[in-house]
N, C-alpha and C. Protein backbone atom coordinates (compact mmCIF):
# COMPACT_ATOMS: atom_id res chain seq x y z
N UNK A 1 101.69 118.76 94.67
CA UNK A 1 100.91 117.86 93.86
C UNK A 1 100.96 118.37 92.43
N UNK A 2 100.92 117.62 91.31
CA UNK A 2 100.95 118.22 90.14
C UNK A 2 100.13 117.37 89.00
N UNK A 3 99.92 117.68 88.27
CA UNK A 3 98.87 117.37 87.17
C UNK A 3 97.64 116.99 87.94
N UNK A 4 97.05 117.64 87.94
CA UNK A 4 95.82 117.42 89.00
C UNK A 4 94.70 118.07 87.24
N UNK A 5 93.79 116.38 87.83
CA UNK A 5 92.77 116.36 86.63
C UNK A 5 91.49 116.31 87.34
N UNK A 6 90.29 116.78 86.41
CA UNK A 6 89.32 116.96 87.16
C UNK A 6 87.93 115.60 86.71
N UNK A 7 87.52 114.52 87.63
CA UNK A 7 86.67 114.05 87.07
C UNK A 7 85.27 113.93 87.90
N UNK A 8 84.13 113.57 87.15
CA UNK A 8 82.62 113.22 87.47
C UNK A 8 82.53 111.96 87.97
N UNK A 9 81.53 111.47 88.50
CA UNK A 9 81.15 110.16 88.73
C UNK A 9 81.39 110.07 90.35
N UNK A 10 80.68 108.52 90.27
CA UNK A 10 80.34 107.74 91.31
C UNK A 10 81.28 107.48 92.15
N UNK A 11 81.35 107.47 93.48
CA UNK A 11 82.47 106.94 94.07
C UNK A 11 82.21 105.89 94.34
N UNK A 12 83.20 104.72 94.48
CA UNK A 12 83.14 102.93 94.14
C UNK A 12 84.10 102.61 94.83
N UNK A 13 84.01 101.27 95.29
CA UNK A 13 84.94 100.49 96.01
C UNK A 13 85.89 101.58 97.18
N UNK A 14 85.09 102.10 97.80
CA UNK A 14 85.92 102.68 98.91
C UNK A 14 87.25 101.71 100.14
N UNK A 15 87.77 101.81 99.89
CA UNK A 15 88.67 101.21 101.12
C UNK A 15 89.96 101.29 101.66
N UNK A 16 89.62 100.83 102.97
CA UNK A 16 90.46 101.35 104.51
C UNK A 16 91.86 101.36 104.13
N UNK A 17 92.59 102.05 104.15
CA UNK A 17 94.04 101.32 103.91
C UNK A 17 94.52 101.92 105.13
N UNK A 18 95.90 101.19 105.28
CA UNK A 18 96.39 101.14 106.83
C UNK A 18 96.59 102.72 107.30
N UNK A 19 96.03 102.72 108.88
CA UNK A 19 96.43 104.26 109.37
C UNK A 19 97.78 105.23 108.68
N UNK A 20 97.88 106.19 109.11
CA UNK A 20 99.28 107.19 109.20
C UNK A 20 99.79 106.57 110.42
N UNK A 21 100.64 106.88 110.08
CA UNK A 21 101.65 106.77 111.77
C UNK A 21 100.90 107.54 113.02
N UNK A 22 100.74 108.68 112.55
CA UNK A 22 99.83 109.43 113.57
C UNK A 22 98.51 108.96 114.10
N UNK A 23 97.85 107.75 113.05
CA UNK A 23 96.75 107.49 113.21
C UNK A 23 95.44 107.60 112.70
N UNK A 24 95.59 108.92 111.13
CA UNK A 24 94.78 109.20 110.61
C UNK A 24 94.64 108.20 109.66
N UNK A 25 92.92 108.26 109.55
CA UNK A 25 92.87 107.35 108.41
C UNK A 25 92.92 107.44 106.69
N UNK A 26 93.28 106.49 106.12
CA UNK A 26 93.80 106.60 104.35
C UNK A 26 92.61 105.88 104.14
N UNK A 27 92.51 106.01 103.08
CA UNK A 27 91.46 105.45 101.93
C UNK A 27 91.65 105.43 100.35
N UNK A 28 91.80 104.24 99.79
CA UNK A 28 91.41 103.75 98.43
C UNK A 28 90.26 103.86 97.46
N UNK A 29 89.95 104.38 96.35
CA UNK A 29 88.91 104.71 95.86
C UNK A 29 88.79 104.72 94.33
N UNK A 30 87.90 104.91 93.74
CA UNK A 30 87.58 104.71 92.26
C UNK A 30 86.40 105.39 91.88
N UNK A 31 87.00 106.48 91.19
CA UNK A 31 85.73 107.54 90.81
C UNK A 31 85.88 107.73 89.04
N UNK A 32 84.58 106.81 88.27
CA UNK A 32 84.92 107.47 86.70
C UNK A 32 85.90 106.63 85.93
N UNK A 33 86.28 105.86 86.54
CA UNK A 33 87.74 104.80 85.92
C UNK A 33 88.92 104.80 86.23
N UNK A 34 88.58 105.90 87.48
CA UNK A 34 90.13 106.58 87.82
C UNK A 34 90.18 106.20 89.24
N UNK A 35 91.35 105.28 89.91
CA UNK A 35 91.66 104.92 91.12
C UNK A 35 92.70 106.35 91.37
N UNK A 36 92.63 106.53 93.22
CA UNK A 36 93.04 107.45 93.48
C UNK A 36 93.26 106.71 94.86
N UNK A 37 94.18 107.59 96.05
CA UNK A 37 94.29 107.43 97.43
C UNK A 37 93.74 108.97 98.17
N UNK A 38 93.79 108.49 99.41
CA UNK A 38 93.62 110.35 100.12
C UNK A 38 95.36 110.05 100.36
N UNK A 39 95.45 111.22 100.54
CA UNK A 39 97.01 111.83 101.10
C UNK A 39 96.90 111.43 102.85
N UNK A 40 98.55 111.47 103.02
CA UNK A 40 98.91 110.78 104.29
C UNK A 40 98.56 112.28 105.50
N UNK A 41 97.62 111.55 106.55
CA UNK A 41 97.44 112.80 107.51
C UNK A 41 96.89 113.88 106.40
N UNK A 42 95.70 113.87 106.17
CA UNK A 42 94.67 114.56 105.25
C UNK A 42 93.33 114.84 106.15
N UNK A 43 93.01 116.05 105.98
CA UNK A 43 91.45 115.96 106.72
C UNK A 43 90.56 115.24 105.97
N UNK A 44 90.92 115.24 104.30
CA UNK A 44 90.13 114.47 103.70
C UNK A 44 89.70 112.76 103.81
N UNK A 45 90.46 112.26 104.69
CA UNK A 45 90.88 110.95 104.97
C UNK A 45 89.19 110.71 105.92
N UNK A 46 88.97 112.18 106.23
CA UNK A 46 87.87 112.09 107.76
C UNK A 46 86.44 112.01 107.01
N UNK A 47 86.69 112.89 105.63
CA UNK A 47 84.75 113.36 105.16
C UNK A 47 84.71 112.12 104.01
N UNK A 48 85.99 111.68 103.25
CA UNK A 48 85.46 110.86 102.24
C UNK A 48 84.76 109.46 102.09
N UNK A 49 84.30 108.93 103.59
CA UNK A 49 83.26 108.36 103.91
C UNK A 49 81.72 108.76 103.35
N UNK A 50 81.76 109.97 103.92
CA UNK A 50 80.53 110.53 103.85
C UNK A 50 79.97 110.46 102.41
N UNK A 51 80.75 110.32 101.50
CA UNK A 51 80.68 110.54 99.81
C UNK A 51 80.46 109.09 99.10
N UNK A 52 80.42 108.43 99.92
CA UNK A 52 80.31 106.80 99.41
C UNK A 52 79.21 106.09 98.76
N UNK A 53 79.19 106.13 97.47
CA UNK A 53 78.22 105.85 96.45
C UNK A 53 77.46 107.05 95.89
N UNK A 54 77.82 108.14 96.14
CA UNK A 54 77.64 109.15 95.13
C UNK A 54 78.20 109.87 94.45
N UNK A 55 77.10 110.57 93.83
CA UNK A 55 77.75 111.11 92.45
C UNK A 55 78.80 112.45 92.67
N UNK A 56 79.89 112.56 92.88
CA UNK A 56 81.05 113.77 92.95
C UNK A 56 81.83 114.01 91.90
N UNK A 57 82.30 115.25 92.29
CA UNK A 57 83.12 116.17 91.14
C UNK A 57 84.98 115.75 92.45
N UNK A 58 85.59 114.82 91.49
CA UNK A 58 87.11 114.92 92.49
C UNK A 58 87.95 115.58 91.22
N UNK A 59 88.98 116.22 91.57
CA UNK A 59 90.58 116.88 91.56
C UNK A 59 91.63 115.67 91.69
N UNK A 60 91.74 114.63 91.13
CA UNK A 60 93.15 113.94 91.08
C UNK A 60 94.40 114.78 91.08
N UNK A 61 95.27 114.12 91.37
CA UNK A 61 96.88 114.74 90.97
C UNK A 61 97.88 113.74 91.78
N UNK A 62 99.17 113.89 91.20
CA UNK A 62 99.93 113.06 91.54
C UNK A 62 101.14 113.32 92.64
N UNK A 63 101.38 112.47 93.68
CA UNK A 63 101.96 112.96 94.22
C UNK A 63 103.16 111.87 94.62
N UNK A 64 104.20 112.03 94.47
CA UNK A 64 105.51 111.09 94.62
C UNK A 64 104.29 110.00 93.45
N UNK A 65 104.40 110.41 92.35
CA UNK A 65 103.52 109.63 91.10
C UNK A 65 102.98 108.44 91.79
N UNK A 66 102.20 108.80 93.18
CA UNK A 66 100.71 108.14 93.59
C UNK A 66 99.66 109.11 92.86
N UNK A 67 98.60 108.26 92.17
CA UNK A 67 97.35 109.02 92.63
C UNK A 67 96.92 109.65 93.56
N UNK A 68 96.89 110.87 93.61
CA UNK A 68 96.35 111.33 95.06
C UNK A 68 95.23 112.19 95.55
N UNK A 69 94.44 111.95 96.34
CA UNK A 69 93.13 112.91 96.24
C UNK A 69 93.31 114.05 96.45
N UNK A 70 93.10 115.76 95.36
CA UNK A 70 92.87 116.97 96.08
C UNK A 70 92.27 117.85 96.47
N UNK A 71 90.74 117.51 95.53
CA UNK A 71 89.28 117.85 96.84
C UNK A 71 88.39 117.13 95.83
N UNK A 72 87.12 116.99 96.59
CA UNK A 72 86.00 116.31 96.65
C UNK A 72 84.52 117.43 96.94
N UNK A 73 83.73 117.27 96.36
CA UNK A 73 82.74 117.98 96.32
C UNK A 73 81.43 117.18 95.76
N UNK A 74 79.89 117.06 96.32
CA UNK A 74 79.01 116.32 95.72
C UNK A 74 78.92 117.09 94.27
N UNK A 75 78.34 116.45 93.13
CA UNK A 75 78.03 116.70 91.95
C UNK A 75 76.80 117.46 91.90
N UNK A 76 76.63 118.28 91.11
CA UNK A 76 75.74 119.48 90.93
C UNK A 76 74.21 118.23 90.06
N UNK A 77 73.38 118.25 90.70
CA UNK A 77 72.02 117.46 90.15
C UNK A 77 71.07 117.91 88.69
């Protein structure tokens, strides 16, 4: 992954995008102005539910120049 940027904010418009082959699930997202995906067969594909409509600190970066998610953490209050 490379150029991996760091932003604040809300997570917005979460959504399903089609399984992995294997079956894991992907997800679409928008944190701060910045659309991103999770990576294919990601554990992150499993918790970034849990983060849905709050305030987080994400790691963008690009991968085959997708947006791509490289961690997620709630935002410090």
């Amino acid at each position: 992954m490379k150029n991996i940027t760091r932003h604040v904010g809300t997570l917005e418009h979460l959504e399903r995008l089609p399984s992995s082959r294997n079956g894991n699930p992907r997800w679409q997202f928008y944190v701060a102005g910045f659309h991103a995906r999770t990576a294919v067969d990601s554990e992150l594909g499993y918790s970034i539910d849990n983060y849905r409509n709050q305030r987080v600190v994400v790691e963008i970066g690009t991968h085959y120049g997708v947006p791509t998610l490289h961690r997620i953490e709630r935002a410090p209050q």
